[in-house]
C-alpha atoms as a PDB file:
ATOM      1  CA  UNK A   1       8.336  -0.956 -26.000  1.00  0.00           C
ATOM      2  CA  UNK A   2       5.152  -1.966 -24.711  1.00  0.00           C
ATOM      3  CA  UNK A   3       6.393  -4.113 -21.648  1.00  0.00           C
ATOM      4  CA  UNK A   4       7.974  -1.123 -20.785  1.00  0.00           C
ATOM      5  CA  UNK A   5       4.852   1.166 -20.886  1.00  0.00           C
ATOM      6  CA  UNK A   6       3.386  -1.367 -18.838  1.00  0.00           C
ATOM      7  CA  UNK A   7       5.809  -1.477 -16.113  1.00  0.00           C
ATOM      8  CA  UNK A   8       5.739   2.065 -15.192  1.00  0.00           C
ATOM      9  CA  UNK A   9       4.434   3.175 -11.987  1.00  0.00           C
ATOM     10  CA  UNK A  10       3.274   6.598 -11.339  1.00  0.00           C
ATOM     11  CA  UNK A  11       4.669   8.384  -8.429  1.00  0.00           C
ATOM     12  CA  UNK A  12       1.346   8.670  -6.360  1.00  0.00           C
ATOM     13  CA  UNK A  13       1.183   4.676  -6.527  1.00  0.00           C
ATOM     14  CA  UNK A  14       4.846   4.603  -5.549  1.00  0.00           C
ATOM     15  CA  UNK A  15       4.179   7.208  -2.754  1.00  0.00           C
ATOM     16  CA  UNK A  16       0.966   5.035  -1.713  1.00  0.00           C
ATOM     17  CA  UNK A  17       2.929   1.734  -1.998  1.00  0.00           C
ATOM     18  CA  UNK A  18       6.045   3.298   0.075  1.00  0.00           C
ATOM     19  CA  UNK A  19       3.114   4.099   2.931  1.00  0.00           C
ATOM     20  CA  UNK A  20       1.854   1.025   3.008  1.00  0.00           C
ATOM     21  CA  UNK A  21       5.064  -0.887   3.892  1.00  0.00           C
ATOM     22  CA  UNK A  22       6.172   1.517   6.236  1.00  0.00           C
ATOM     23  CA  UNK A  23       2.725   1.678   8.134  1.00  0.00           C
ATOM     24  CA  UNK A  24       2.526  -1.816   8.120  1.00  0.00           C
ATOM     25  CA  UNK A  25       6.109  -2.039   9.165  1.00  0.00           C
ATOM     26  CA  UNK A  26       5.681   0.387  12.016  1.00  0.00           C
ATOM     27  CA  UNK A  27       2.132  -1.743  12.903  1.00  0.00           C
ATOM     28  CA  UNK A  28       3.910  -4.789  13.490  1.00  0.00           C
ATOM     29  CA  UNK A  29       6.761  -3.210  15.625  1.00  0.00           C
ATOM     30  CA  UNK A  30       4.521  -1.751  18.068  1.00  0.00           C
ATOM     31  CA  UNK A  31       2.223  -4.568  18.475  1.00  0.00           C
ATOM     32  CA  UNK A  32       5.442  -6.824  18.996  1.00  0.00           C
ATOM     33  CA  UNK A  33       6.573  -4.226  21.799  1.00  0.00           C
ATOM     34  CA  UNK A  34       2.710  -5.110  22.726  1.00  0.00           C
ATOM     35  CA  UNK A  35       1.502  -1.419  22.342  1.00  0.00           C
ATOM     36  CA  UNK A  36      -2.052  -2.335  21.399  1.00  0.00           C
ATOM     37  CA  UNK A  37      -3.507   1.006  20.992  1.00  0.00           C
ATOM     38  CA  UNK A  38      -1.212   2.237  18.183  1.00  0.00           C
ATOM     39  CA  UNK A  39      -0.681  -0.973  17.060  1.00  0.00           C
ATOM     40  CA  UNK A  40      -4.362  -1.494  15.684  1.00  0.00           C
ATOM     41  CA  UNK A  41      -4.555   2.455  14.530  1.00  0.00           C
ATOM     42  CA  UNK A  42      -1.749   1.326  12.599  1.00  0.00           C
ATOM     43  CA  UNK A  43      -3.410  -1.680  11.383  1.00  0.00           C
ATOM     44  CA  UNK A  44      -6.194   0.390  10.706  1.00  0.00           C
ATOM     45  CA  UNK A  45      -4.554   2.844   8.595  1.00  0.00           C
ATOM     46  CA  UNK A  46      -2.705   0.215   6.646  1.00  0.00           C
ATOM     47  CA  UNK A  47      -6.175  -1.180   5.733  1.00  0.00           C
ATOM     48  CA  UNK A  48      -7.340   2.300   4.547  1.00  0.00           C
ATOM     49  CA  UNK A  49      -4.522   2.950   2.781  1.00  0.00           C
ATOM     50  CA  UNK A  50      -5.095  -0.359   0.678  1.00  0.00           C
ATOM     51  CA  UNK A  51      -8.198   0.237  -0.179  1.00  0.00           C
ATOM     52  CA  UNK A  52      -7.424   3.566  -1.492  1.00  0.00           C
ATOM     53  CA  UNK A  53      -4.392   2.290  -3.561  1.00  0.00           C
ATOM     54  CA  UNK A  54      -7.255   0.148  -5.136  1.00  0.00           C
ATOM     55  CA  UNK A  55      -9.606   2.504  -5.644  1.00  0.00           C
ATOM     56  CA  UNK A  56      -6.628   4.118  -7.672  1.00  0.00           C
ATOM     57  CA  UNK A  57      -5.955   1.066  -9.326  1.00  0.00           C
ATOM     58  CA  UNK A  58      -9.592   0.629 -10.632  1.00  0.00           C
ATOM     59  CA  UNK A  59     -10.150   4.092 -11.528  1.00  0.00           C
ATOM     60  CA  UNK A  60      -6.703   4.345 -13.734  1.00  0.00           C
ATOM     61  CA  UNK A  61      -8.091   1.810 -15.544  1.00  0.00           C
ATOM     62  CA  UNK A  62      -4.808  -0.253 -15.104  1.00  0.00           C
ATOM     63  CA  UNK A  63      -4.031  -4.143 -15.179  1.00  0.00           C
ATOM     64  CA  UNK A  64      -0.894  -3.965 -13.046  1.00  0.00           C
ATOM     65  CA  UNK A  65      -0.355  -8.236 -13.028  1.00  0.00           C
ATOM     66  CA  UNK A  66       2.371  -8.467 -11.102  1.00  0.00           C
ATOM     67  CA  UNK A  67       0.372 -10.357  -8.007  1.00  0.00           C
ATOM     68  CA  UNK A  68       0.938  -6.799  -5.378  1.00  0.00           C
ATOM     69  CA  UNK A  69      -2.017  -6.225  -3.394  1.00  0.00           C
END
């Protein structure tokens, strides 16, 4: 029962996850297409949106060990 509890993910850390990959996704397209400018915006948002899902991480108080960063 307990593994359980601690496998749960909240929906704003699934939301936050979800926008990571897909700005990081999107990042890599356009700097492959070699659109610079919206490439490193991208990147750029990526990176905040990392730190924030850490913030979260550290403020909820959870030890989510499953090596995601």
């Amino acid at each position: 029962m307990s593994q359980s509890k601690n496998l749960r993910i909240t929906f704003g850390r699934w939301l936050v996850r979800s926008m990571a990959i897909l700005v990081s996704t999107i990042a890599a397209i356009d700097l492959l297409k070699q659109e610079y400018r919206e490439g490193l915006i991208l990147v750029l948002a990526w990176v905040f949106i990392i730190s924030a899902e850490r913030r979260m991480k550290s403020l909820s108080g959870d030890s989510d060990k499953d090596g995601s960063q």
